[in-house]
Protein backbone atom coordinates (compact mmCIF):
# COMPACT_ATOMS: atom_id res chain seq x y z
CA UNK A 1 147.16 131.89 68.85
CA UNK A 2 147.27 132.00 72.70
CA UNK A 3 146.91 135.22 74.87
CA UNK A 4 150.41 135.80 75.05
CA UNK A 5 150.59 136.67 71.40
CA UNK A 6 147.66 139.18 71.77
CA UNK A 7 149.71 141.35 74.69
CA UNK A 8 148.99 144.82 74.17
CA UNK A 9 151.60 147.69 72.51
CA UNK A 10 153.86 149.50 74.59
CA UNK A 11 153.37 153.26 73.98
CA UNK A 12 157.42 154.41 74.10
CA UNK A 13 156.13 158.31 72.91
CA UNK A 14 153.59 160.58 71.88
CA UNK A 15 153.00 163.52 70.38
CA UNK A 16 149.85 165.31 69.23
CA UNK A 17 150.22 166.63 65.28
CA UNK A 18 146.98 167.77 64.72
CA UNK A 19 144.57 169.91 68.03
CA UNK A 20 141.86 171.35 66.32
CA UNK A 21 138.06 171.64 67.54
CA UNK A 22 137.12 169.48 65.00
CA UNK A 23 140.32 166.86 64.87
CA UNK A 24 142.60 165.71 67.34
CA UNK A 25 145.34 163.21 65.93
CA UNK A 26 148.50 161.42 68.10
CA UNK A 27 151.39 160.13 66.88
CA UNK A 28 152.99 157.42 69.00
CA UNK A 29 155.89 155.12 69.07
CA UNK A 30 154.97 151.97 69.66
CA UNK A 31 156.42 148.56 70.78
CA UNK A 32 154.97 145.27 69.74
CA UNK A 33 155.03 142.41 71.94
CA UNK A 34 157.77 140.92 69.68
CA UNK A 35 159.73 143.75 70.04
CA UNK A 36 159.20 145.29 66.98
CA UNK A 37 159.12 149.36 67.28
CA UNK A 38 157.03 151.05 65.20
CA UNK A 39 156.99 154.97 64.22
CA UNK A 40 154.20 157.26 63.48
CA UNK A 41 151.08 155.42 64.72
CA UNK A 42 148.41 157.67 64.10
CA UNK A 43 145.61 157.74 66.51
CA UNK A 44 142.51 159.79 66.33
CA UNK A 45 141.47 160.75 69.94
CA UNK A 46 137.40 161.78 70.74
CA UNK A 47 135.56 161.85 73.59
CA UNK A 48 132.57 159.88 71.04
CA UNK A 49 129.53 160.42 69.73
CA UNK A 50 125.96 159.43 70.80
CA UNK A 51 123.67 158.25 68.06
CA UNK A 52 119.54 158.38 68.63
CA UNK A 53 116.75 156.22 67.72
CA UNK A 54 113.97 159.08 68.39
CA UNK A 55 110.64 156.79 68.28
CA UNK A 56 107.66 159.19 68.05
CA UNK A 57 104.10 158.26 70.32
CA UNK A 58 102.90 157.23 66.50
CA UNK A 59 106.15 154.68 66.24
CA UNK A 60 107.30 156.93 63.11
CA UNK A 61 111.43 157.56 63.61
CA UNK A 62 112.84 160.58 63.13
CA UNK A 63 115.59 161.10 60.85
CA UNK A 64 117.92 163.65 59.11
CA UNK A 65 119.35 164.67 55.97
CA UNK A 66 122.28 166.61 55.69
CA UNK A 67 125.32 167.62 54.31
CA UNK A 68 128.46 165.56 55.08
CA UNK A 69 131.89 167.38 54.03
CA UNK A 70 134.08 164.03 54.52
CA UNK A 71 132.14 162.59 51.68
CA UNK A 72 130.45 165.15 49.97
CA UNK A 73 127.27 164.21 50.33
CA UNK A 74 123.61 164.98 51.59
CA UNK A 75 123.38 161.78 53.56
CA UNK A 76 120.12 160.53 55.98
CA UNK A 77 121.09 159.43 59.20
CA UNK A 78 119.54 159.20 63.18
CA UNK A 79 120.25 162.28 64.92
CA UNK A 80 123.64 161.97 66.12
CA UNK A 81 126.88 164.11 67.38
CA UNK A 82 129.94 164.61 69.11
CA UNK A 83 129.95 164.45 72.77
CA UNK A 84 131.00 167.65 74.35
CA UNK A 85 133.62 167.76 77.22
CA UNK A 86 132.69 167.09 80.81
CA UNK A 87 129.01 165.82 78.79
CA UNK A 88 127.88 162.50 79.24
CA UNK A 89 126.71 160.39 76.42
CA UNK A 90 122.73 160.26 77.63
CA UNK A 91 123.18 163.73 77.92
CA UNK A 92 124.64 164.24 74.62
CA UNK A 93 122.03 162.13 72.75
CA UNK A 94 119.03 164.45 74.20
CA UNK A 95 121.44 167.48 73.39
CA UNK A 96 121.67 166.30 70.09
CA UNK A 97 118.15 165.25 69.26
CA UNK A 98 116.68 168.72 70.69
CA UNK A 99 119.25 170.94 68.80
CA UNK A 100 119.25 169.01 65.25
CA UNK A 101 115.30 168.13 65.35
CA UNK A 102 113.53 170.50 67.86
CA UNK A 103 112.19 166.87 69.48
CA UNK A 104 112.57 165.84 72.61
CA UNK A 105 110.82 162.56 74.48
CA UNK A 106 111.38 160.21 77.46
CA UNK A 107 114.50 159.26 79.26
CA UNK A 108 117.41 158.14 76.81
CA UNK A 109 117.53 154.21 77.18
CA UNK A 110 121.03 153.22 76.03
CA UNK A 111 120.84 150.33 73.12
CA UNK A 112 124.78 149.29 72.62
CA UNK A 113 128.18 151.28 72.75
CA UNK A 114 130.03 150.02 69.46
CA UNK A 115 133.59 150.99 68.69
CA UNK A 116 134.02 153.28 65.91
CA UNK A 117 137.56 152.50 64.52
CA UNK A 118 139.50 150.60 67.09
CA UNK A 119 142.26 150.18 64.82
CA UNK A 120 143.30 154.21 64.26
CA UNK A 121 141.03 155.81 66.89
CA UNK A 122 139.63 155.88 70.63
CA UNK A 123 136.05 156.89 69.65
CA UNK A 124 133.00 155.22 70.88
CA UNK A 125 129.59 155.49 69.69
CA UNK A 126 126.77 155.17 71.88
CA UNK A 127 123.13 154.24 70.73
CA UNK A 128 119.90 154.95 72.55
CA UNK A 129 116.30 154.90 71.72
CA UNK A 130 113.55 157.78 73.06
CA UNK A 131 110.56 156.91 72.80
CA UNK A 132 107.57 159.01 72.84
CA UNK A 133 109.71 161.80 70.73
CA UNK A 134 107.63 165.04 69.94
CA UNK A 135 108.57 168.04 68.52
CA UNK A 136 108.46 171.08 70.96
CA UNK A 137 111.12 173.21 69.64
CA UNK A 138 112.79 175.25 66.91
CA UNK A 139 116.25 173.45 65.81
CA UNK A 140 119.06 175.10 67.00
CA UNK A 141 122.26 174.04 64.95
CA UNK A 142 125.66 175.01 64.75
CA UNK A 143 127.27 177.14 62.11
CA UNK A 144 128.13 173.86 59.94
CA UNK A 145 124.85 172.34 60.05
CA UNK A 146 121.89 172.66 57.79
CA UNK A 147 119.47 169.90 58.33
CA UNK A 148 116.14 168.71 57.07
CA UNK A 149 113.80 166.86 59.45
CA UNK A 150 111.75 164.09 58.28
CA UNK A 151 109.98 160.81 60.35
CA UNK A 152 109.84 157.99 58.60
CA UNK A 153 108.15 154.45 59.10
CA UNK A 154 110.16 151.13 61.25
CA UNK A 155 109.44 149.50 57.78
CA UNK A 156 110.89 152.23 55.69
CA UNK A 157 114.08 152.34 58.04
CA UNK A 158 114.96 149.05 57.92
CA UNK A 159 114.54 149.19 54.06
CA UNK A 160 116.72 152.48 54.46
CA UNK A 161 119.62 150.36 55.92
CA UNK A 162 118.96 147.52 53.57
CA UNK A 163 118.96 149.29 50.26
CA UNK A 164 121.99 152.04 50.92
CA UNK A 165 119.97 155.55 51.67
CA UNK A 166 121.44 155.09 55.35
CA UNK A 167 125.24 154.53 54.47
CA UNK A 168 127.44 155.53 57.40
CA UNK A 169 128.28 152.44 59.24
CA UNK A 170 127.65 153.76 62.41
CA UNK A 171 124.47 154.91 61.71
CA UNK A 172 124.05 151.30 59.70
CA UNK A 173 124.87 149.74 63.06
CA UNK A 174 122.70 152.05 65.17
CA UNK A 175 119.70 151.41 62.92
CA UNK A 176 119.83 147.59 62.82
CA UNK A 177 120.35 147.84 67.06
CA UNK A 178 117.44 150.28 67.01
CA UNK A 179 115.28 148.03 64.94
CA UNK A 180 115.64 144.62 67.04
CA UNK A 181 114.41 146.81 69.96
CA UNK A 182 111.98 148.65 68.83
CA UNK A 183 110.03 145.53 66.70
């Protein structure tokens, strides 16, 4: 397959079906390179989400465990969230690792940005590690969150990702990323 065959879509229209604080969703008509026009394309728009490898002066990471509705589960992940408009991811991952964990350490370095789900949505996820991480504050979470702070050992989070108790694979990604940094 040469270039020519991977030409990019031609948007023809959009629309936006869902504009929610928590879900934005486009619907566009599309045009293949072959000519081929396709109907109802759902994309998923974000701004992204910043995911944090919080390393404290003791080299114990801190994780959480919460509730996640999409799945219906307590789950353990990194600290992680949504970026907020106008935000910028470095400033989103110390954001997010102050509110969820009350810790807060050294400059965010950033690991990767990864693609969430190029194929249905525009999201980004952006990894960093802060290092020297210590907790100074209370958490201060939003009305959906309820989280539990632990820190666990590198060791234990690499066995974490290996054996399933880390299942998201963004936070699967993050963690491996994390890990050939921080070892």
């Amino acid at each position: 397959m040469n270039d020519e065959q991977l030409r990019h879509w031609t948007v023809r229209s959009s629309s936006y079906r869902v504009d929610e604080p928590f879900l934005r969703v486009r619907s566009d008509t599309v045009e293949l390179p072959n000519g081929t026009i396709i109907e109802g394309y759902f994309v998923r728009e974000s701004r992204g989400f910043a995911i944090v490898a919080a390393l404290t002066p003791e080299r114990r990471v801190v994780l959480v465990r919460q509730y996640k509705h999409g799945v219906a589960q307590i789950v353990l992940e990194l600290p992680a969230g949504m970026i907020d408009a106008g935000e910028t991811p470095e400033a989103c991952a110390i954001r997010e690792l102050a509110e969820e964990t009350g810790y807060v350490g050294d400059a965010p370095q950033l690991l990767r940005t990864l693609f969430a789900d190029p194929t249905s949505s525009n999201a980004s996820f952006h990894i960093f590690l802060i290092e020297n991480a210590v907790r100074k504050f209370a958490q201060s979470l939003d009305t959906t969150e309820a989280i539990e702070v632990e820190t666990t050992s590198i060791e234990d989070l690499h066995a974490a990702v290996r054996d399933g108790r880390i299942g998201s694979g963004s936070q699967v990604a993050a963690a491996y990323i994390a890990l050939d940094h921080i070892r």
